[in-house]
C-alpha atoms as a PDB file:
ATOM      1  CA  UNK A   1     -11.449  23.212  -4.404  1.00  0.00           C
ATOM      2  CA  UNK A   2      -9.395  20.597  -1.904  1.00  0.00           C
ATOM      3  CA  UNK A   3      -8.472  17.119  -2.434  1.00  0.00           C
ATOM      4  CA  UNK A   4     -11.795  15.576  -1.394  1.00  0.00           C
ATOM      5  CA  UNK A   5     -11.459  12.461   0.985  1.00  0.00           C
ATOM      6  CA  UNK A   6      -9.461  10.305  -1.533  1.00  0.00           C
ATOM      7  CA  UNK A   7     -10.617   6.795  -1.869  1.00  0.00           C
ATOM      8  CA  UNK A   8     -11.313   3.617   0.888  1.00  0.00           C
ATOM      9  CA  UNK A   9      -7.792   3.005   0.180  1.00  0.00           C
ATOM     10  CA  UNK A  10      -6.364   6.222   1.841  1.00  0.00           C
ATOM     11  CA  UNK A  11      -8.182   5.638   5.221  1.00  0.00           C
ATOM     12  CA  UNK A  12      -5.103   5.202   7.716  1.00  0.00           C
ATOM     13  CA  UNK A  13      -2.530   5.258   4.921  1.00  0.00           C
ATOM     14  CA  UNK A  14      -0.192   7.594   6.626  1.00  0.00           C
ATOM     15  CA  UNK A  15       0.024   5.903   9.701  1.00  0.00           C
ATOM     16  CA  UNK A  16       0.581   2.292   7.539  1.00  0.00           C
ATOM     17  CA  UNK A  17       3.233   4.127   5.870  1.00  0.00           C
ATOM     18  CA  UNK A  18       4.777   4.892   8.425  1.00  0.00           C
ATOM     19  CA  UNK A  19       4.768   1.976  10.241  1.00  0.00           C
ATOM     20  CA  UNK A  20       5.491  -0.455   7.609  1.00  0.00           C
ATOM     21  CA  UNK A  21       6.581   1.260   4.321  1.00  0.00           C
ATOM     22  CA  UNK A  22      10.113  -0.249   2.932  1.00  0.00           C
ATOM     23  CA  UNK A  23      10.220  -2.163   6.342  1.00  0.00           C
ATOM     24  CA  UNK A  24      11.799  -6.148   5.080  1.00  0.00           C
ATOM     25  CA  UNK A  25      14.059  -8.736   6.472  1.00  0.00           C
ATOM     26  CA  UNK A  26      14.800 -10.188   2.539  1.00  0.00           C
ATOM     27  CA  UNK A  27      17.300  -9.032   0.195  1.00  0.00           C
ATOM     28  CA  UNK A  28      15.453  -6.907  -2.955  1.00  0.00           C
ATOM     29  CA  UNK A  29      17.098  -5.271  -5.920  1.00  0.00           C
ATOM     30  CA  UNK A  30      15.351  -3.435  -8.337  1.00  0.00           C
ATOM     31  CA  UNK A  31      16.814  -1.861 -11.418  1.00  0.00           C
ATOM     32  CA  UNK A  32      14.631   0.455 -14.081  1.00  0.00           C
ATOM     33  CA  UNK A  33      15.340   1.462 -17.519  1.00  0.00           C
ATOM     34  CA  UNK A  34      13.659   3.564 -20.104  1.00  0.00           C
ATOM     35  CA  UNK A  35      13.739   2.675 -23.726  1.00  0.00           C
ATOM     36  CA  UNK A  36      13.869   5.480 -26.646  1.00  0.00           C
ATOM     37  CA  UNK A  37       9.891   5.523 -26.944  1.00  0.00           C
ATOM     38  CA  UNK A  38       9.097   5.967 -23.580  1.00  0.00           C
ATOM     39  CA  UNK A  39       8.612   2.281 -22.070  1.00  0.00           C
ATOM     40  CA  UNK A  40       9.971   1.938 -18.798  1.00  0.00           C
ATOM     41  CA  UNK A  41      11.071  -1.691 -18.110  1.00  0.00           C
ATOM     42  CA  UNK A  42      11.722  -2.529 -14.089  1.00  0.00           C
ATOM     43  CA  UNK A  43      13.195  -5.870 -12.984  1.00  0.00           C
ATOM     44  CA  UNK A  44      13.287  -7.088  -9.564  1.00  0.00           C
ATOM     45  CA  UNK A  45      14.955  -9.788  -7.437  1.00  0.00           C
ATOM     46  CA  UNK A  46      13.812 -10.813  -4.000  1.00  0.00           C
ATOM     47  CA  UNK A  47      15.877 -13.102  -2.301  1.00  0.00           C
ATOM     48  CA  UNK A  48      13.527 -14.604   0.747  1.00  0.00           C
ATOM     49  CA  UNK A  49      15.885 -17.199   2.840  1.00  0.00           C
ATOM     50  CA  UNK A  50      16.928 -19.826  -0.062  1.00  0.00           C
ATOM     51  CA  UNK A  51      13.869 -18.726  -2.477  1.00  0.00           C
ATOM     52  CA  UNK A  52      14.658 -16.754  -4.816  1.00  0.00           C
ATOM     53  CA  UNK A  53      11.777 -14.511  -6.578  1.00  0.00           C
ATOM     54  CA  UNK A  54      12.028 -12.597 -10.067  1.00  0.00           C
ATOM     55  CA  UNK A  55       9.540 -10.478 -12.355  1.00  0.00           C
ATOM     56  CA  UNK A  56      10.328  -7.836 -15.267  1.00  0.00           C
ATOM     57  CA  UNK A  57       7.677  -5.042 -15.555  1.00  0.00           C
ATOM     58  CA  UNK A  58       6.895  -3.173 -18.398  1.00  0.00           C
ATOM     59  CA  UNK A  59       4.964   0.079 -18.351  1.00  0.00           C
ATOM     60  CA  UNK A  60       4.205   1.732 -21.678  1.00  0.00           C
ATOM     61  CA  UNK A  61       1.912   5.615 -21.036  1.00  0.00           C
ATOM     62  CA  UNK A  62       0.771   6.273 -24.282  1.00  0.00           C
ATOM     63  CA  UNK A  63      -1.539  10.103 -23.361  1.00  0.00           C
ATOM     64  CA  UNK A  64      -3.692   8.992 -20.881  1.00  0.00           C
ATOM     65  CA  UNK A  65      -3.785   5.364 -21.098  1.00  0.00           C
ATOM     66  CA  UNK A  66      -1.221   3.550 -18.661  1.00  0.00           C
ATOM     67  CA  UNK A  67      -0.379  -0.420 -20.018  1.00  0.00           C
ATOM     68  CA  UNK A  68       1.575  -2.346 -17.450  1.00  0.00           C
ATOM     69  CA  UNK A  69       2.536  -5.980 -17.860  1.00  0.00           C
ATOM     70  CA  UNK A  70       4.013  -8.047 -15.562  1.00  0.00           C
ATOM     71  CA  UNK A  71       5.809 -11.418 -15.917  1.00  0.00           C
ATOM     72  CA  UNK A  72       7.268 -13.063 -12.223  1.00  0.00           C
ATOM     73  CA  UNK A  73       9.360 -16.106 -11.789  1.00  0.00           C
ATOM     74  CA  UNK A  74       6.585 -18.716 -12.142  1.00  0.00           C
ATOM     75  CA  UNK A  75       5.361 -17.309 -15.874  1.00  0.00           C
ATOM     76  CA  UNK A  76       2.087 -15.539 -14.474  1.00  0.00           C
ATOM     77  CA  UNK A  77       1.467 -12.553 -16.802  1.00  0.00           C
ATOM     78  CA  UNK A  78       0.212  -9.692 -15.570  1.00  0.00           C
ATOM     79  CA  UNK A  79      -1.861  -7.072 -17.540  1.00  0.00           C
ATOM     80  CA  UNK A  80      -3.368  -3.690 -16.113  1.00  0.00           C
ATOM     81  CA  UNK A  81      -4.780  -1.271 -18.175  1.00  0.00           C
ATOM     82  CA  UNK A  82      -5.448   2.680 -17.054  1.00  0.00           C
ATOM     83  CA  UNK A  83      -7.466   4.874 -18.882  1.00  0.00           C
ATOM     84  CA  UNK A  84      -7.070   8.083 -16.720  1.00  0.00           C
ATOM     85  CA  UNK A  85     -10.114  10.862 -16.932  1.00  0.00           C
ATOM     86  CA  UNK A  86     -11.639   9.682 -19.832  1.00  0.00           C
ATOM     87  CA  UNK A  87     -14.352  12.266 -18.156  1.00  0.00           C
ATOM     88  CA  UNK A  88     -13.518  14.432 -14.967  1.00  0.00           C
ATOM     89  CA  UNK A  89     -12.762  12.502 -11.951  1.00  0.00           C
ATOM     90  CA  UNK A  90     -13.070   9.229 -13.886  1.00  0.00           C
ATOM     91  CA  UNK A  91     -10.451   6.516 -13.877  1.00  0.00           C
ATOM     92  CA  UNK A  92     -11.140   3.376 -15.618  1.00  0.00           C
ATOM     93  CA  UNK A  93      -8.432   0.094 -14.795  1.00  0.00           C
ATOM     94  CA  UNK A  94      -8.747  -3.278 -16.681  1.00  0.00           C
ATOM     95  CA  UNK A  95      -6.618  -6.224 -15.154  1.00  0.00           C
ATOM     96  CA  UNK A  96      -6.345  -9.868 -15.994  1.00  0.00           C
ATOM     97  CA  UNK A  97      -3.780 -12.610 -15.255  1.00  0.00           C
ATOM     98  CA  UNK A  98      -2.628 -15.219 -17.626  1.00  0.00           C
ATOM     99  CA  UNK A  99      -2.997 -18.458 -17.180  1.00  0.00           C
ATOM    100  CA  UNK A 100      -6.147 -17.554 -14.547  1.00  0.00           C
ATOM    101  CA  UNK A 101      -9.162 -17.030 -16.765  1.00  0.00           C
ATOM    102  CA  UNK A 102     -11.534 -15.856 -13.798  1.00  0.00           C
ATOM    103  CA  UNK A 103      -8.868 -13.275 -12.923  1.00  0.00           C
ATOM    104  CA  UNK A 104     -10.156 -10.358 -15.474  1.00  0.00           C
ATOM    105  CA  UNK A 105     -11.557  -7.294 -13.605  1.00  0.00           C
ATOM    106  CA  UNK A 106     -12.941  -4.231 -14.602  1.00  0.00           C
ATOM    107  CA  UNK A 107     -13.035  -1.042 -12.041  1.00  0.00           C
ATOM    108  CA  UNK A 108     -14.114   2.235 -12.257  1.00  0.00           C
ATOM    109  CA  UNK A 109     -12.620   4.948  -9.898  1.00  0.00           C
ATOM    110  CA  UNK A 110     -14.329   8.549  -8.671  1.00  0.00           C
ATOM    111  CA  UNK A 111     -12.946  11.291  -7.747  1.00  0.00           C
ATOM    112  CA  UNK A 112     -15.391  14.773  -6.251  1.00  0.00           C
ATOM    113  CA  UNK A 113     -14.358  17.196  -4.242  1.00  0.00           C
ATOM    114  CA  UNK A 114     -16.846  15.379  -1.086  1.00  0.00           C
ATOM    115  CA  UNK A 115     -16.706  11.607  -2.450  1.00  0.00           C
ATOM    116  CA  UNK A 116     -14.326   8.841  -3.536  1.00  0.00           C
ATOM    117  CA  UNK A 117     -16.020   6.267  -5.251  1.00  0.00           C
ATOM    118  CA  UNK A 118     -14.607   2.371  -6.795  1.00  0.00           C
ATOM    119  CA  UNK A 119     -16.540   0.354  -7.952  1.00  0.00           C
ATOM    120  CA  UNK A 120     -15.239  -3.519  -9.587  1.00  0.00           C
ATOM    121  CA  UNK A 121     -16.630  -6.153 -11.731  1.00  0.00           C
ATOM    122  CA  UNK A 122     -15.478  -9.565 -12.216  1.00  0.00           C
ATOM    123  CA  UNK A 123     -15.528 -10.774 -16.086  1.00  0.00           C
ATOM    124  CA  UNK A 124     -16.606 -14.178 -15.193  1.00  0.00           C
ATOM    125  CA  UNK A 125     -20.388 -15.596 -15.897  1.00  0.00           C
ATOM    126  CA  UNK A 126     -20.614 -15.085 -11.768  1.00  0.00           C
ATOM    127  CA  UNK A 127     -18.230 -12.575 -10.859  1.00  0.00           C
ATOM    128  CA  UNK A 128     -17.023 -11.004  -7.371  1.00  0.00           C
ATOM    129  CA  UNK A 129     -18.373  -7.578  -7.573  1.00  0.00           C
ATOM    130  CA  UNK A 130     -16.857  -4.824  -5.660  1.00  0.00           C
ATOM    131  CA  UNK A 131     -17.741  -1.280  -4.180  1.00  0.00           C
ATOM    132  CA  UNK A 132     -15.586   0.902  -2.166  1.00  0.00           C
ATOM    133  CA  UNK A 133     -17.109   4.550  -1.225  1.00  0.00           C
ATOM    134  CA  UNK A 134     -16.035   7.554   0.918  1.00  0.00           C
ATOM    135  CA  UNK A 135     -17.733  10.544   1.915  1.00  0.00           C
ATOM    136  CA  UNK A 136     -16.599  14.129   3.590  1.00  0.00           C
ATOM    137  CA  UNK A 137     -13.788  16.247   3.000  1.00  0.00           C
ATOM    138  CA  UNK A 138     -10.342  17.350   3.690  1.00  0.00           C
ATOM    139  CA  UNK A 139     -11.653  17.174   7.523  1.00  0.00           C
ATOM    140  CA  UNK A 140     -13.779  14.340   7.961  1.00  0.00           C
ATOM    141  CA  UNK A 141     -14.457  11.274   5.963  1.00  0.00           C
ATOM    142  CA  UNK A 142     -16.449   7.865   6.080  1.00  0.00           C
ATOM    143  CA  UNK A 143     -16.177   5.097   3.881  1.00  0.00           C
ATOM    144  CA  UNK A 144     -17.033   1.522   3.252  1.00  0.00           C
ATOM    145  CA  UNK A 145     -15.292  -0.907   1.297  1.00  0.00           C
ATOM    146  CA  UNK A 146     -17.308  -4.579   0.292  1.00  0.00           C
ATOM    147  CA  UNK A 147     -16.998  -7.611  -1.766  1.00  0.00           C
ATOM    148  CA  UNK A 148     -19.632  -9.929  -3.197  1.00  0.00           C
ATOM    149  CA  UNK A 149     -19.543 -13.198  -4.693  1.00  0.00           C
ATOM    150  CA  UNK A 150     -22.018 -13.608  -6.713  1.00  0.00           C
ATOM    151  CA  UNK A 151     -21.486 -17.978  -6.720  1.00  0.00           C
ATOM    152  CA  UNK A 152     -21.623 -18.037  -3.550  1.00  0.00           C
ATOM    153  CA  UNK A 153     -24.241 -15.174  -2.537  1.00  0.00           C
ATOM    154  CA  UNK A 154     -22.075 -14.112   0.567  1.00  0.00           C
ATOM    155  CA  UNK A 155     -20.021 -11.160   1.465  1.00  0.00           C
ATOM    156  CA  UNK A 156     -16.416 -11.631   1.283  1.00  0.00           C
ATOM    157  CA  UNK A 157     -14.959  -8.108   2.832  1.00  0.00           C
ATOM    158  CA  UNK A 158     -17.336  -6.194   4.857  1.00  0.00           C
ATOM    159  CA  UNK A 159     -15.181  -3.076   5.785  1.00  0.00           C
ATOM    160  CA  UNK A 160     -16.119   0.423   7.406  1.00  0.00           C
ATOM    161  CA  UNK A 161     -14.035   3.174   8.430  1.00  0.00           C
ATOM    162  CA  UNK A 162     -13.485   6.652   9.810  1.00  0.00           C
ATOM    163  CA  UNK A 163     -10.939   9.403   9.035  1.00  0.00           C
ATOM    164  CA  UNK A 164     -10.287  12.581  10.577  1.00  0.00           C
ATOM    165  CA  UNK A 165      -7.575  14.826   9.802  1.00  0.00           C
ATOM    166  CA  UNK A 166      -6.847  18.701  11.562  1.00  0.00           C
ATOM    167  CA  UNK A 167      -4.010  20.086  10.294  1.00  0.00           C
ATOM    168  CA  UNK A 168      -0.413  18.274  10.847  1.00  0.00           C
ATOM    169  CA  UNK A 169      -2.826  15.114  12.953  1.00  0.00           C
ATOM    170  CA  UNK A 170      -4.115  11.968  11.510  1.00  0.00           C
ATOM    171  CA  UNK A 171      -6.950   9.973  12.723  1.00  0.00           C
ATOM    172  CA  UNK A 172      -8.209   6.701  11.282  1.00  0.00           C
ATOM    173  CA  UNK A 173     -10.689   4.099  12.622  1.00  0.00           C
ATOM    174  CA  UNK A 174     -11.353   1.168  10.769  1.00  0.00           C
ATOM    175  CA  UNK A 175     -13.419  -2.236  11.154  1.00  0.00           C
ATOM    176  CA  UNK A 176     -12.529  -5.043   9.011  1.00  0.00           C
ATOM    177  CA  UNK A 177     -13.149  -9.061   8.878  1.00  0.00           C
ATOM    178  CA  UNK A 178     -16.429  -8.487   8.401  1.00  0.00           C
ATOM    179  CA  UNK A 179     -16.750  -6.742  11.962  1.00  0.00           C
ATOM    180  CA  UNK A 180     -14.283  -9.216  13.622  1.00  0.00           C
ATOM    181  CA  UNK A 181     -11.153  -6.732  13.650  1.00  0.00           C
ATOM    182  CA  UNK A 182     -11.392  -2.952  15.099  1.00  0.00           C
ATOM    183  CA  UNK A 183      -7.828  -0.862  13.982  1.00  0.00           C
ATOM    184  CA  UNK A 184      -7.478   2.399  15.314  1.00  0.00           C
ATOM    185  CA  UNK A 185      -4.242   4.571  13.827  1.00  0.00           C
ATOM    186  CA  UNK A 186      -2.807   7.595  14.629  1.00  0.00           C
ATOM    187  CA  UNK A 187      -0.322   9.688  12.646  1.00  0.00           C
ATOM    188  CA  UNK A 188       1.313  13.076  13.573  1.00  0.00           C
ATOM    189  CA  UNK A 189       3.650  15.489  12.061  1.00  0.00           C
ATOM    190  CA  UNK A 190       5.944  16.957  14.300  1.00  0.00           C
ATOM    191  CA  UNK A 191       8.415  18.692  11.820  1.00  0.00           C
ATOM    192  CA  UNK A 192       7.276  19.068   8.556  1.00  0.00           C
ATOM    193  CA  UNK A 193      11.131  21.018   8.143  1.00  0.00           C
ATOM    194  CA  UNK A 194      12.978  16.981   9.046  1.00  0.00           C
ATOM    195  CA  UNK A 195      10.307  15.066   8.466  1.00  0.00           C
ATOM    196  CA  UNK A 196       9.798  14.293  11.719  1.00  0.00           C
ATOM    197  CA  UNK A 197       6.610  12.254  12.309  1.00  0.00           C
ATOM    198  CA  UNK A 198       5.297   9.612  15.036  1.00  0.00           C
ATOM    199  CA  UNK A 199       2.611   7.350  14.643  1.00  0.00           C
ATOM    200  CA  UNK A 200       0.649   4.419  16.442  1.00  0.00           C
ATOM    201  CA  UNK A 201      -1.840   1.494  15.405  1.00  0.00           C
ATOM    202  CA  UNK A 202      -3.844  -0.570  17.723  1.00  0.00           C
ATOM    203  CA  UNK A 203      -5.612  -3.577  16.559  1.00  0.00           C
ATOM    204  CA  UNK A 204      -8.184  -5.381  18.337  1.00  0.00           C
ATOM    205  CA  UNK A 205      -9.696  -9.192  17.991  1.00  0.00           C
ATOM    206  CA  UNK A 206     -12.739  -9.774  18.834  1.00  0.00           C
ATOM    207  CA  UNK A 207     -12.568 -13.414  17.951  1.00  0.00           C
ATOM    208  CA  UNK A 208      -9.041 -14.152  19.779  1.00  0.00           C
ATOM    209  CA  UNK A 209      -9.400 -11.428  21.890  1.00  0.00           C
ATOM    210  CA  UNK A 210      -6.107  -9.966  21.318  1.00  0.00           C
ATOM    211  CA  UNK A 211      -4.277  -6.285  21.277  1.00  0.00           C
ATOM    212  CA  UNK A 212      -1.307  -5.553  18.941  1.00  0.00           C
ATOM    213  CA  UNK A 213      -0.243  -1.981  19.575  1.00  0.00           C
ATOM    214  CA  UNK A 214       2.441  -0.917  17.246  1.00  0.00           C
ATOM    215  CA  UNK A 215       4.103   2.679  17.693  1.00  0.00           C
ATOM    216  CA  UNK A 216       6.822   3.886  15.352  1.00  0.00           C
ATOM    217  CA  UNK A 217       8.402   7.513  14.408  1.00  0.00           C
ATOM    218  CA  UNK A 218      10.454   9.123  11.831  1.00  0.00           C
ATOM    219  CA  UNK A 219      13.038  11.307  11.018  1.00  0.00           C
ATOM    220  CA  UNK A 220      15.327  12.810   8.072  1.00  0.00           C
ATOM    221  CA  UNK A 221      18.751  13.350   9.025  1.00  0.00           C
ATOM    222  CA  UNK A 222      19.057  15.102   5.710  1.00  0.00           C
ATOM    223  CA  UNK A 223      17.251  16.234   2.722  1.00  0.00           C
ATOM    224  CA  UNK A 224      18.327  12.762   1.374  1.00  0.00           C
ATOM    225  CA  UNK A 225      18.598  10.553   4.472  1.00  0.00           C
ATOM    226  CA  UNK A 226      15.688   9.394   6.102  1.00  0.00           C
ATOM    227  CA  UNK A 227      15.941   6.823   9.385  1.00  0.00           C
ATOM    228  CA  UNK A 228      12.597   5.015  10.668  1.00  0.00           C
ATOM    229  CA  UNK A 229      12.072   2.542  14.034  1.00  0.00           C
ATOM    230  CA  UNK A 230       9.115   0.963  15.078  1.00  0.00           C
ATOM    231  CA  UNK A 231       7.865  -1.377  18.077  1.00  0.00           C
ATOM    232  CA  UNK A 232       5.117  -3.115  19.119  1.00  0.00           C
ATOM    233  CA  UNK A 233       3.798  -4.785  22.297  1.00  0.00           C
ATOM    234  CA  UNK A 234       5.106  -8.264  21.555  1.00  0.00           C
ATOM    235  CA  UNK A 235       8.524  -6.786  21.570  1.00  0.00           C
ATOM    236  CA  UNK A 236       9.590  -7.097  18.059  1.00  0.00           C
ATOM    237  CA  UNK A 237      11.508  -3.565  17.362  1.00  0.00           C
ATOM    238  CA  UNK A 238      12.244  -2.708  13.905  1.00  0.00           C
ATOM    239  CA  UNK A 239      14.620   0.019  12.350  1.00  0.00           C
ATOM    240  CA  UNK A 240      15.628   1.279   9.140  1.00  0.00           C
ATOM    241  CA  UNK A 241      17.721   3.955   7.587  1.00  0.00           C
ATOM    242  CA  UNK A 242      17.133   4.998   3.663  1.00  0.00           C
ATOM    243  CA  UNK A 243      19.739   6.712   1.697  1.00  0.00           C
ATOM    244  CA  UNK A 244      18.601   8.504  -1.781  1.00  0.00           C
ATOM    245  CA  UNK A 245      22.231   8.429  -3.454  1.00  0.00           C
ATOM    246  CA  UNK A 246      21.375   9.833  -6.372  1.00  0.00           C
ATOM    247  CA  UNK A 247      17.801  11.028  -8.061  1.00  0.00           C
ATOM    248  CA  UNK A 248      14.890   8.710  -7.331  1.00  0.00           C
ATOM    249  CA  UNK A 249      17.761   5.593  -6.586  1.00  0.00           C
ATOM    250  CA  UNK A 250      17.226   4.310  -2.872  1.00  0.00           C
ATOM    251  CA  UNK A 251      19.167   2.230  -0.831  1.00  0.00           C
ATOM    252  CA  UNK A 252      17.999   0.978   2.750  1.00  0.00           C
ATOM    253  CA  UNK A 253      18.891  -0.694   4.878  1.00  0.00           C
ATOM    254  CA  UNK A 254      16.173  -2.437   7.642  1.00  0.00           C
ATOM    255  CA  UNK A 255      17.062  -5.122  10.643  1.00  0.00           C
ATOM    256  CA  UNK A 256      14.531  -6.476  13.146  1.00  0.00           C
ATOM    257  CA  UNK A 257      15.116  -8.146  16.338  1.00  0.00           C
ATOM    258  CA  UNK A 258      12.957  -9.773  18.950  1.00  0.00           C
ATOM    259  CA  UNK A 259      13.518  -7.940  22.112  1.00  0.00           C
ATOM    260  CA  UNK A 260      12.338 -11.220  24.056  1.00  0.00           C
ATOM    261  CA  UNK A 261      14.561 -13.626  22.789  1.00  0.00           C
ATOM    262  CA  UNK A 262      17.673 -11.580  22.522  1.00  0.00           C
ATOM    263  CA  UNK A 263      19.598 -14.564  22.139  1.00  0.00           C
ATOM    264  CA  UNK A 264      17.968 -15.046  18.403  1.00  0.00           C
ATOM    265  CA  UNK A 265      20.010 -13.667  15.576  1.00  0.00           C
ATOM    266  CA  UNK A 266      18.357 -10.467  14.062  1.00  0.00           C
ATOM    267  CA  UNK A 267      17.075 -10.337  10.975  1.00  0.00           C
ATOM    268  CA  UNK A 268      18.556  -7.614   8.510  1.00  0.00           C
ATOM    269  CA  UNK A 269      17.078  -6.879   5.157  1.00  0.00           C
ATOM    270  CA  UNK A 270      18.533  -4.860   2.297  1.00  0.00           C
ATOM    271  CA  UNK A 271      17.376  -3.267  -0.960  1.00  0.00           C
ATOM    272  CA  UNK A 272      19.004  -0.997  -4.254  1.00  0.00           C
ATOM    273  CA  UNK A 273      16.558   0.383  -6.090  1.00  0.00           C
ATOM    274  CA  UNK A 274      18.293   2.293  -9.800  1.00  0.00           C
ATOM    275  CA  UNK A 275      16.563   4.774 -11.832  1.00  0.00           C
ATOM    276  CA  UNK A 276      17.776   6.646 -14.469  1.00  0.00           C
END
């Protein structure tokens, strides 16, 4: 039996990935520790010009249910719960945010060999519903992805899109903002033995009328040494280099300059992440 066509999600993931994965022009340091029971605690700092952000997550897996609770610098709390295959191919995730009592969602995930199925609930007394479907295979997939608010009887995300994948190629349509934004993506693996990929996204308004192509590639030096660079057509080039120093503990380090205003100072962006 193969994967199946994953979920909406995974439409034009490698090619996003590629692209813009662990791309950032802000300073971010992440440390995570593990407790004697089990519960992994991860705090992060984002520094963002003079702002600085902060939140401490705590992830407790107790079998197959996954708690995680987040707390960030402005005292939002942050609760997801993950009850994985409580029957084959099930998932079930409950999610709320403290202080925001409309924020509670329920969502049920479906995995088959030929579908991919979410589906969401709001737990409000008129909640935004959700559904998010794909259908196909390892080859060939199709998949829609809309929102509903119920209050307002209108469709808030009307998505569609189209994946197609032939052995080490990657092909991804998608058209989102409720028909108003056509992305095509392309990914490729050149050497799976560095690596070595190249990919390209093209994204088209209809309402503005405007192109953004974006083309990027990437390569590992070394089994724990990957670099990354991507432009696109407003000449804003990107680059990045990502060092695993020791076991699942990254450092990288990403700049970004604007190729039309030399002159302008680049921007360069570092982060440590730590694991144990």
């Amino acid at each position: 039996m193969g994967k199946g066509p994953g979920l909406y999600s995974d439409i034009g993931k490698k090619a996003r990935d590629l692209l813009y994965k662990d791309y950032q022009v802000d300073h971010k340091f992440t440390v995570t520790t593990y407790t004697s029971n089990g519960v992994a605690i991860t705090s992060t700092g984002t520094k963002k010009g003079d702002l600085l952000l902060a939140d401490v997550n705590t992830q407790l897996k107790n079998k197959n249910i996954t708690t995680d609770v987040k707390v960030d610098s402005r005292s939002n709390l942050f609760t997801t719960v993950t009850i994985d295959e409580p029957a084959p191919g099930l998932k079930t995730i409950f999610s709320f945010v403290v202080p925001d009592q409309k924020s509670g969602m329920v969502e049920l995930q479906y995995r088959h060999e030929y579908a991919g199925i979410s589906t969401g609930i709001g737990l409000t007394a008129k909640p935004l519903v959700s559904f998010s479907g794909v259908i196909g295979n390892d080859c060939v997939s199709v998949g829609t992805d809309l929102s509903f608010d119920t209050a307002s009887g209108n469709f808030i995300k009307l998505n569609a899109g189209l994946n197609i994948t032939h052995s080490d190629l990657i092909a991804s349509m998608t058209l989102n903002d409720k028909g108003d934004t056509l992305t095509a993506s392309y990914y490729h693996i050149v050497s799976p033995l560095t690596n070595t990929a190249v990919g390209a996204e093209l994204t088209h308004s209809f309402s503005s009328n405007e192109n953004t192509l974006t083309i990027g590639t990437q390569h590992a030096l070394d089994p724990l040494t990957t670099v990354k660079a991507r432009m696109n057509n407003y000449g804003r080039a990107s680059a990045l280099i990502q060092h695993e120093w020791r076991p699942k503990s990254l450092f990288t380090i990403s700049g970004e300059v604007d190729t039309r205003a030399i002159e302008k100072s680049a921007k360069v962006g570092l982060a440590l992440a730590l694991k144990p």
